[in-house]
PDB file of N, CA and C in Angstrom:
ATOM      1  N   UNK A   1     -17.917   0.294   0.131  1.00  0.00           N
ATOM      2  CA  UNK A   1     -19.169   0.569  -0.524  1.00  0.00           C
ATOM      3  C   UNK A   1     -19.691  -0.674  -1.242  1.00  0.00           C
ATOM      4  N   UNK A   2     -18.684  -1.500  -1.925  1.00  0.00           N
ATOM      5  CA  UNK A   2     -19.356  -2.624  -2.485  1.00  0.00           C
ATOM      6  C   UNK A   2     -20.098  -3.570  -1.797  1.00  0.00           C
ATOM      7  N   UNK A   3     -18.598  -3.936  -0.511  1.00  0.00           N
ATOM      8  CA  UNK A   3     -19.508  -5.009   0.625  1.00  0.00           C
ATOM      9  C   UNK A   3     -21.233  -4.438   1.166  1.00  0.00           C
ATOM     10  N   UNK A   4     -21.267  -3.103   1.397  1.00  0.00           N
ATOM     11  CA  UNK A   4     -22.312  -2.452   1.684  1.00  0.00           C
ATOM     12  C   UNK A   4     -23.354  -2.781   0.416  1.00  0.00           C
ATOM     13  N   UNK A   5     -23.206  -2.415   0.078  1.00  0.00           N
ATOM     14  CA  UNK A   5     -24.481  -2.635  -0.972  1.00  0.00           C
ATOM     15  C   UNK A   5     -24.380  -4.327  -1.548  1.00  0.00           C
ATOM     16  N   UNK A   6     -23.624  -5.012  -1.656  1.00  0.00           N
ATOM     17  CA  UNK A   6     -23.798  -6.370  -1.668  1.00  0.00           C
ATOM     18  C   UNK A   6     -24.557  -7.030  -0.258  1.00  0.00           C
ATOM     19  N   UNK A   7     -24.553  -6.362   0.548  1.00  0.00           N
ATOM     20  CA  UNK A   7     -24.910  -7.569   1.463  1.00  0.00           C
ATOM     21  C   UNK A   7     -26.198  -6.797   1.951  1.00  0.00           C
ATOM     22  N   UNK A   8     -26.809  -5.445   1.350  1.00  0.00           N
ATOM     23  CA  UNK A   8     -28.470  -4.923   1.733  1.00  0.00           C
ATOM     24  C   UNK A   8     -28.796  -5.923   0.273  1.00  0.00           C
ATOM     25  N   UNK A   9     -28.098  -6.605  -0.618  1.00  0.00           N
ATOM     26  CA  UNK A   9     -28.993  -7.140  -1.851  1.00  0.00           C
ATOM     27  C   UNK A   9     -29.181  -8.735  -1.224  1.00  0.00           C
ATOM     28  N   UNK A  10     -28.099  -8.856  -0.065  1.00  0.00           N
ATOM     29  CA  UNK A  10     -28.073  -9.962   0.711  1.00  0.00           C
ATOM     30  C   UNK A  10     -27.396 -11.304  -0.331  1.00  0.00           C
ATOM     31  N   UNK A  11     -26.116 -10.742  -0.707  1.00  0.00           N
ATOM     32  CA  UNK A  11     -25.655 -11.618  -1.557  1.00  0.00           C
ATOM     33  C   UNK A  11     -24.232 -11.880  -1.018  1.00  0.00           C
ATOM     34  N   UNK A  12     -23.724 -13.177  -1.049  1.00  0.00           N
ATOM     35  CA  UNK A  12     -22.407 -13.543  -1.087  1.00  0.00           C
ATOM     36  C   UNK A  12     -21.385 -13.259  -1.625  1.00  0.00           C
ATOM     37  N   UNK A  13     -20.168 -12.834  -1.857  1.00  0.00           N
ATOM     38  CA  UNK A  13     -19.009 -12.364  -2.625  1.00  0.00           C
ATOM     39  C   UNK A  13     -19.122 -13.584  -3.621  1.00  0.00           C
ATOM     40  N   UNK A  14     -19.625 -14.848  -3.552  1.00  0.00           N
ATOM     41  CA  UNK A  14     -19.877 -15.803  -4.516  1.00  0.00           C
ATOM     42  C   UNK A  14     -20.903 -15.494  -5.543  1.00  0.00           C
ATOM     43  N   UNK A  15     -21.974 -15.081  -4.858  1.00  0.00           N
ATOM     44  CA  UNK A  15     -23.179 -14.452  -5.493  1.00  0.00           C
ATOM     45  C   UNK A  15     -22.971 -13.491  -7.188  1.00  0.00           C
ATOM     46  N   UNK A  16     -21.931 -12.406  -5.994  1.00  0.00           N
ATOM     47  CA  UNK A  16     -21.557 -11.444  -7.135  1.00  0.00           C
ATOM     48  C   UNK A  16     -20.561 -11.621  -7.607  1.00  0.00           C
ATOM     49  N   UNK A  17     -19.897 -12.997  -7.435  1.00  0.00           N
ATOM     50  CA  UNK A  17     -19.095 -12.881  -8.382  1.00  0.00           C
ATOM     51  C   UNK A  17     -19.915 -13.887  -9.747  1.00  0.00           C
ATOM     52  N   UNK A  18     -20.685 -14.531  -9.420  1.00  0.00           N
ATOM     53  CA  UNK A  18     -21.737 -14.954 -10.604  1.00  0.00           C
ATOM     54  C   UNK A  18     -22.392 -14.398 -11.207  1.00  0.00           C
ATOM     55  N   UNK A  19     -23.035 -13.136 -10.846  1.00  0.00           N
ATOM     56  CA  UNK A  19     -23.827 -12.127 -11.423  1.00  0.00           C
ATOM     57  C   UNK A  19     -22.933 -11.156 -12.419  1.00  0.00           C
ATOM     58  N   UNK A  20     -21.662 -10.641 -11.990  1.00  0.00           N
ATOM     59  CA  UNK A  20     -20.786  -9.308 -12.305  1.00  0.00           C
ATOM     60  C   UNK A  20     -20.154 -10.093 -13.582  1.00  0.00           C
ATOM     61  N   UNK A  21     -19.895 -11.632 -13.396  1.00  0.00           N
ATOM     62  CA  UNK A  21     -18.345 -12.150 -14.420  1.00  0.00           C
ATOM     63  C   UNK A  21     -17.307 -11.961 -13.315  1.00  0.00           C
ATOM     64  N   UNK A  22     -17.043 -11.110 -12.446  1.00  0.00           N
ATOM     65  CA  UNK A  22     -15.665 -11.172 -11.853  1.00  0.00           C
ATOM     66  C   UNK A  22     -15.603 -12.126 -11.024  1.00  0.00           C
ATOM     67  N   UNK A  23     -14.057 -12.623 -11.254  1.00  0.00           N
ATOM     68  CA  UNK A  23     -13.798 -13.414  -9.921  1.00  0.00           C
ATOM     69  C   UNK A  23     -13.938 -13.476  -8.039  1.00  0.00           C
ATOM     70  N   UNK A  24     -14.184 -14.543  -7.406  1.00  0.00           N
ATOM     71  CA  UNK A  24     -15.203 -13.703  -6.285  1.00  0.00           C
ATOM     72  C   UNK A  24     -13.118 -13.478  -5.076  1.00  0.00           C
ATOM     73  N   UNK A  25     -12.466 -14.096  -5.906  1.00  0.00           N
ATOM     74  CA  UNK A  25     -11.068 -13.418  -5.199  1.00  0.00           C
ATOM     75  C   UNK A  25     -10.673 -11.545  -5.660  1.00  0.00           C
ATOM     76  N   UNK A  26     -11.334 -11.667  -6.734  1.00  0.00           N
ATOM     77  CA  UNK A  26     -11.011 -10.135  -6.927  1.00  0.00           C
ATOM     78  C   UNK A  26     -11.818  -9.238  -5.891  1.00  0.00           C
ATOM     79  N   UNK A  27     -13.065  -9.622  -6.213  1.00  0.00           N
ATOM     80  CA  UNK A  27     -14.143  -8.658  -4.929  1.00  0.00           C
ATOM     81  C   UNK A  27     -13.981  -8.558  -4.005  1.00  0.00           C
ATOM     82  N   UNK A  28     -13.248  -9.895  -3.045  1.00  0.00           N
ATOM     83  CA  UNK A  28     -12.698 -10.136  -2.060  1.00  0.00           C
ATOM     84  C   UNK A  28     -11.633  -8.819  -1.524  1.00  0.00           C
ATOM     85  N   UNK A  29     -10.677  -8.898  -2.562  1.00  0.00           N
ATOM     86  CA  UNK A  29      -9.268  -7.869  -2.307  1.00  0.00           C
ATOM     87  C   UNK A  29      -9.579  -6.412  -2.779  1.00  0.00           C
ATOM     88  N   UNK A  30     -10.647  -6.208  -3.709  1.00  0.00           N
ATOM     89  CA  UNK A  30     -11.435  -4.681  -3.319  1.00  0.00           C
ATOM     90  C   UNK A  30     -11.971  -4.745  -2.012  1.00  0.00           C
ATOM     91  N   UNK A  31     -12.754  -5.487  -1.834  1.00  0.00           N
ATOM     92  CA  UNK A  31     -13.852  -5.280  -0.349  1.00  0.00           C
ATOM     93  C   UNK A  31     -12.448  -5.175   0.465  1.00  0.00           C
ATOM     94  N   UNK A  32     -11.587  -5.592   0.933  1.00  0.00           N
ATOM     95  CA  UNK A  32     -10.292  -5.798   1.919  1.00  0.00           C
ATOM     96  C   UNK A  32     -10.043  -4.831   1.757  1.00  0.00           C
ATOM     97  N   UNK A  33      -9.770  -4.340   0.562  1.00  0.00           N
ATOM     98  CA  UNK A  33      -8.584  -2.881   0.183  1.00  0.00           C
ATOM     99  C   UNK A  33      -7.530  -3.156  -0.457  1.00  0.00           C
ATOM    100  N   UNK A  34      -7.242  -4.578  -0.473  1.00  0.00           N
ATOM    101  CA  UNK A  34      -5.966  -5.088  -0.748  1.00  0.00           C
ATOM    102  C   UNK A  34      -5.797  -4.951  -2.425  1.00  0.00           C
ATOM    103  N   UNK A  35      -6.252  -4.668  -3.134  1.00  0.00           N
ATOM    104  CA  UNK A  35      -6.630  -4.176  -4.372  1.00  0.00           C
ATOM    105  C   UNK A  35      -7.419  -3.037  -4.493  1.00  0.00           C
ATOM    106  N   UNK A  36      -5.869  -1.839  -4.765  1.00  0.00           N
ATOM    107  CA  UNK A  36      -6.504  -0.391  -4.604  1.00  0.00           C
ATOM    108  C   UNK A  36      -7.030   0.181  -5.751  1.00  0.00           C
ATOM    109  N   UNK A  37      -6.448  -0.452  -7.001  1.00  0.00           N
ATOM    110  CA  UNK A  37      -6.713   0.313  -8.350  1.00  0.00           C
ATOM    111  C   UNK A  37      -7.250  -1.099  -9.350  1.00  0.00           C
ATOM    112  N   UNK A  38      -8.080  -1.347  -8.984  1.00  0.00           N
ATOM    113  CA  UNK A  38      -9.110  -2.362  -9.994  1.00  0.00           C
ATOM    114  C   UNK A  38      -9.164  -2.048 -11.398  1.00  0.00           C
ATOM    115  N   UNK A  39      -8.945  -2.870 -12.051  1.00  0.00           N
ATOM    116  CA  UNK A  39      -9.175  -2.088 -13.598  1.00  0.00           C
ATOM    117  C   UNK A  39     -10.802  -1.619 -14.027  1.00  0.00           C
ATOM    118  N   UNK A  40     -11.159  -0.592 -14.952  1.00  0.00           N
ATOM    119  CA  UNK A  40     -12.294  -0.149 -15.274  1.00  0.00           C
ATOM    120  C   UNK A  40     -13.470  -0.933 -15.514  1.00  0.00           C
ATOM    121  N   UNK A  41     -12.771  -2.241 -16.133  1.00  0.00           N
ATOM    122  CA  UNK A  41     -13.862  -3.121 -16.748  1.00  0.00           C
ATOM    123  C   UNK A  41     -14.448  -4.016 -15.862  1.00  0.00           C
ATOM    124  N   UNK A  42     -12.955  -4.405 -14.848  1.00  0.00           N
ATOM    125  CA  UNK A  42     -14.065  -4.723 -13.397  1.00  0.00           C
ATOM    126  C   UNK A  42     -14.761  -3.989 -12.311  1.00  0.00           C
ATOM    127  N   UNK A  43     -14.326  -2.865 -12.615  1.00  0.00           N
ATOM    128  CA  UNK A  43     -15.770  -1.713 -11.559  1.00  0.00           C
ATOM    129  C   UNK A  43     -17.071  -1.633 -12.433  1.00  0.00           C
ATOM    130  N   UNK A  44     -17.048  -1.766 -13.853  1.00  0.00           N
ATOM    131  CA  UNK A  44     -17.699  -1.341 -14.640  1.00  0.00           C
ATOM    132  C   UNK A  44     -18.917  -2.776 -14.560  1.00  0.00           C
ATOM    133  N   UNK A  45     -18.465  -3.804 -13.886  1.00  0.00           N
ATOM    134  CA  UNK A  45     -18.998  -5.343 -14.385  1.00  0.00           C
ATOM    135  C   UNK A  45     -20.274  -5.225 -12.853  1.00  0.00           C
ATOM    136  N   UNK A  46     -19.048  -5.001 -11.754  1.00  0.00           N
ATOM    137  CA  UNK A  46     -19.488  -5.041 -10.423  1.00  0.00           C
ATOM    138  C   UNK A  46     -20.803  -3.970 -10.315  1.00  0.00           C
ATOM    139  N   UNK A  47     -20.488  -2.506 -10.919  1.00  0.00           N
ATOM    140  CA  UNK A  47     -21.358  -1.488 -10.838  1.00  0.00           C
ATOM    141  C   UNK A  47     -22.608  -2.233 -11.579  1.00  0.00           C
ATOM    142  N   UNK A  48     -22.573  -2.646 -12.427  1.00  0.00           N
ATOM    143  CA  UNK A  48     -23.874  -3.110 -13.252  1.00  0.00           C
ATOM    144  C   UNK A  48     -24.028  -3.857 -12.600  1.00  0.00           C
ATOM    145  N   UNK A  49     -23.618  -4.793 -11.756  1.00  0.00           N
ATOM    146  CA  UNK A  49     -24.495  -6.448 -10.873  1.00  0.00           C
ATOM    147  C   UNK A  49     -24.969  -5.780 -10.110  1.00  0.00           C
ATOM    148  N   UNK A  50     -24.052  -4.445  -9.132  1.00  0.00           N
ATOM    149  CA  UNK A  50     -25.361  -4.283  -7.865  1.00  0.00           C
ATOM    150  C   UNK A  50     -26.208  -3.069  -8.095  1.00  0.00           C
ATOM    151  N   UNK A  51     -26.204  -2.346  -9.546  1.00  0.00           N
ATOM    152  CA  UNK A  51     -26.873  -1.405  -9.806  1.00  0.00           C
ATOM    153  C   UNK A  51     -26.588  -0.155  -9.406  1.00  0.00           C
ATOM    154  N   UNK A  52     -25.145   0.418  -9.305  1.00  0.00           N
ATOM    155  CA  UNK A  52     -24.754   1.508  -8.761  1.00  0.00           C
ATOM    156  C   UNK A  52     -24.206   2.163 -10.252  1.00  0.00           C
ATOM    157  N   UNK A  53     -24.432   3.555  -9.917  1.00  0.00           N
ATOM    158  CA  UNK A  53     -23.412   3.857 -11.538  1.00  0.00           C
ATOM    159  C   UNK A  53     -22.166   4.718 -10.888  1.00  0.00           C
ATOM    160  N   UNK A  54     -21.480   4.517 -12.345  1.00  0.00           N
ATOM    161  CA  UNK A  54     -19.788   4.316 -12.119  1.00  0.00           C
ATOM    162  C   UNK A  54     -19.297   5.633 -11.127  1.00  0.00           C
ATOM    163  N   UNK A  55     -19.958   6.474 -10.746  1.00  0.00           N
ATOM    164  CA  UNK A  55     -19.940   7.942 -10.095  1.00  0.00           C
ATOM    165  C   UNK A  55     -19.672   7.296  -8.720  1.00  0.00           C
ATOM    166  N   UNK A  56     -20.453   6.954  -8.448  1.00  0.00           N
ATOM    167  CA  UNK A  56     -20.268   5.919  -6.393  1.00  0.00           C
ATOM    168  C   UNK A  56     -18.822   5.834  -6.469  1.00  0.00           C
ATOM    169  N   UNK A  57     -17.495   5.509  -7.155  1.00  0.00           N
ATOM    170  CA  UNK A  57     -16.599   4.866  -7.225  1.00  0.00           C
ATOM    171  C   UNK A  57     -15.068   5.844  -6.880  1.00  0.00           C
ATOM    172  N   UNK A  58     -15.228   6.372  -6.127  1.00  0.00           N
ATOM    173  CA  UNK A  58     -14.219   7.642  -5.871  1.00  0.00           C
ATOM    174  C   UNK A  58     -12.906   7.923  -6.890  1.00  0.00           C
ATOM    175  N   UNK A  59     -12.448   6.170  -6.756  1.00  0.00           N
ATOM    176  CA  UNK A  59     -10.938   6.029  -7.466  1.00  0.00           C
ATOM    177  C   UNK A  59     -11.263   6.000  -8.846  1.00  0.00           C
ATOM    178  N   UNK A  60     -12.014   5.800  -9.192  1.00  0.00           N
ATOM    179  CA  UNK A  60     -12.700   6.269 -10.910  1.00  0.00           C
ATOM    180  C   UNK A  60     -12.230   7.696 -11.187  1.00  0.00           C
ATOM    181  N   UNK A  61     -13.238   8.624 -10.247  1.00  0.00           N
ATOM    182  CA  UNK A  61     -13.173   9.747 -10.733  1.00  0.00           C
ATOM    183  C   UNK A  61     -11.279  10.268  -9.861  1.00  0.00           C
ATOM    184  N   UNK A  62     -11.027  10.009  -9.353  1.00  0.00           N
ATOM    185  CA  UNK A  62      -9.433  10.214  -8.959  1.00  0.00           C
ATOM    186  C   UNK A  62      -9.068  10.118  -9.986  1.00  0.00           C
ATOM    187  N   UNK A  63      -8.972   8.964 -11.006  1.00  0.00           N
ATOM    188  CA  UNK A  63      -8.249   8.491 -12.102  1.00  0.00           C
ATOM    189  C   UNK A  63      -8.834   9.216 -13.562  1.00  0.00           C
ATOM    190  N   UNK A  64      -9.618   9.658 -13.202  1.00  0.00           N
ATOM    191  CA  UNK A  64     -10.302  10.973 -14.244  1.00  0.00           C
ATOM    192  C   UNK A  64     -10.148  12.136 -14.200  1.00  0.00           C
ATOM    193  N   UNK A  65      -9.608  12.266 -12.968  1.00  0.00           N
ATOM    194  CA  UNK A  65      -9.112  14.052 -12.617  1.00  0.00           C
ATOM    195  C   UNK A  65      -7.616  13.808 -13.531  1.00  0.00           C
ATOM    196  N   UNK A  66      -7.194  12.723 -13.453  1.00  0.00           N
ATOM    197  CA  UNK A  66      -5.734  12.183 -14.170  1.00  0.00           C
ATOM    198  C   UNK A  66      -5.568  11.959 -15.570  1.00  0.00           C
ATOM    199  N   UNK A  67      -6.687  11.806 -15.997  1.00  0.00           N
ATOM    200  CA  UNK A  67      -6.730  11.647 -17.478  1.00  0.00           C
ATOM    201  C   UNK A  67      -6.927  10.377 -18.134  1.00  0.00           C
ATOM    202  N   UNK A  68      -7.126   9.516 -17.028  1.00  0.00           N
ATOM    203  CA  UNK A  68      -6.730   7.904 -17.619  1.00  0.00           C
ATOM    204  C   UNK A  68      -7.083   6.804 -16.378  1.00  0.00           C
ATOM    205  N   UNK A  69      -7.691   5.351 -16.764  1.00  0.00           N
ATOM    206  CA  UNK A  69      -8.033   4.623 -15.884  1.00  0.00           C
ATOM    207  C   UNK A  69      -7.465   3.193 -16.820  1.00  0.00           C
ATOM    208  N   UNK A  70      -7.096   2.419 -16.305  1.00  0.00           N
ATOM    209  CA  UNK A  70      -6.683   0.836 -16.573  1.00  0.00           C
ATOM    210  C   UNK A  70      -7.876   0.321 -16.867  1.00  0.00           C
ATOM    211  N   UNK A  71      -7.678  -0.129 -18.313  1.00  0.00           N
ATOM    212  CA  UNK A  71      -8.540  -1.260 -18.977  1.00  0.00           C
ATOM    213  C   UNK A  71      -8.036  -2.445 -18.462  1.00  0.00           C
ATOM    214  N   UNK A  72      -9.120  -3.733 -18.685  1.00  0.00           N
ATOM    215  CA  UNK A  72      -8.893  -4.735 -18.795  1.00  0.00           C
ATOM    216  C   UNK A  72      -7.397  -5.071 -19.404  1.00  0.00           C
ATOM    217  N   UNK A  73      -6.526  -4.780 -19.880  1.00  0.00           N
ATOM    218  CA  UNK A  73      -5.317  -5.059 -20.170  1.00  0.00           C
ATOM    219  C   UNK A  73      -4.131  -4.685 -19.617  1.00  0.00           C
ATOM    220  N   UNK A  74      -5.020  -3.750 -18.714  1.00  0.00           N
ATOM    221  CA  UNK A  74      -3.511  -3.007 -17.464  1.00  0.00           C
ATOM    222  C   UNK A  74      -3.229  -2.227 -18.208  1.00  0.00           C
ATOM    223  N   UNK A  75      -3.038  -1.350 -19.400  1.00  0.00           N
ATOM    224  CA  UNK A  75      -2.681  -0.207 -20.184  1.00  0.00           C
ATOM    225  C   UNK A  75      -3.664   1.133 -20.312  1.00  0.00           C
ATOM    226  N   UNK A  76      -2.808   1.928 -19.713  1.00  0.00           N
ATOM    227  CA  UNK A  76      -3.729   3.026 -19.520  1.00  0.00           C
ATOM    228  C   UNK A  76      -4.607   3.510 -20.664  1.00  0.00           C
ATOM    229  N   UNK A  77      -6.025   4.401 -20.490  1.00  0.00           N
ATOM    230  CA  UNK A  77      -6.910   4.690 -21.829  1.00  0.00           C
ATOM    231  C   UNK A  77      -7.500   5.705 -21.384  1.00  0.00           C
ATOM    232  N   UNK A  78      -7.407   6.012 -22.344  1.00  0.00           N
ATOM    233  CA  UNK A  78      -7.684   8.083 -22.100  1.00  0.00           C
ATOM    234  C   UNK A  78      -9.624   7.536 -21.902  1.00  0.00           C
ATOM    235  N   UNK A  79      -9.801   8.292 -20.777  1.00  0.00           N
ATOM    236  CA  UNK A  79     -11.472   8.377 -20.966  1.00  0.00           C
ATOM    237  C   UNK A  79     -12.133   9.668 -21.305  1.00  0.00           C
ATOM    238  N   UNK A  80     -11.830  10.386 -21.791  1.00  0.00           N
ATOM    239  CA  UNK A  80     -12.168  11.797 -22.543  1.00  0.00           C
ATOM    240  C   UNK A  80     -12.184  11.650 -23.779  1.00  0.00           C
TER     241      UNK A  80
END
């Protein structure tokens, strides 16, 4: 979904990684898959660069049916 909507904005994984703050190796290994559980604050960075809200994000709400999603510090945080 990200590569998808990054590349109808017609932007480079360089692009967004200038726009979001994230590194353009992180976007890289979401877009791959190779990074299954991203922390919140980088879906949260990416969702605001290409204008999607945090709902698009399946493994969000997976991790909300759970009670908890990884902050920026790798330590789980209650989002309720």
């Amino acid at each position: 979904m990200i590569r998808v909507k990054r590349v109808k904005k017609g932007w480079t994984q360089l692009e967004l990684a200038e726009v979001s703050g994230v590194p353009q190796c992180t976007i890289s290994q979401i877009e791959r898959g190779s990074r299954r559980y991203p922390t919140y604050d980088t879906i949260r960075k990416i969702a605001k660069a290409l204008d999607l809200p945090l709902e698009d994000f399946s493994f969000i709400q997976d991790h909300n049916e759970k009670g908890a999603v990884k902050d920026e510090d790798s330590e789980a945080t209650s989002i309720l």
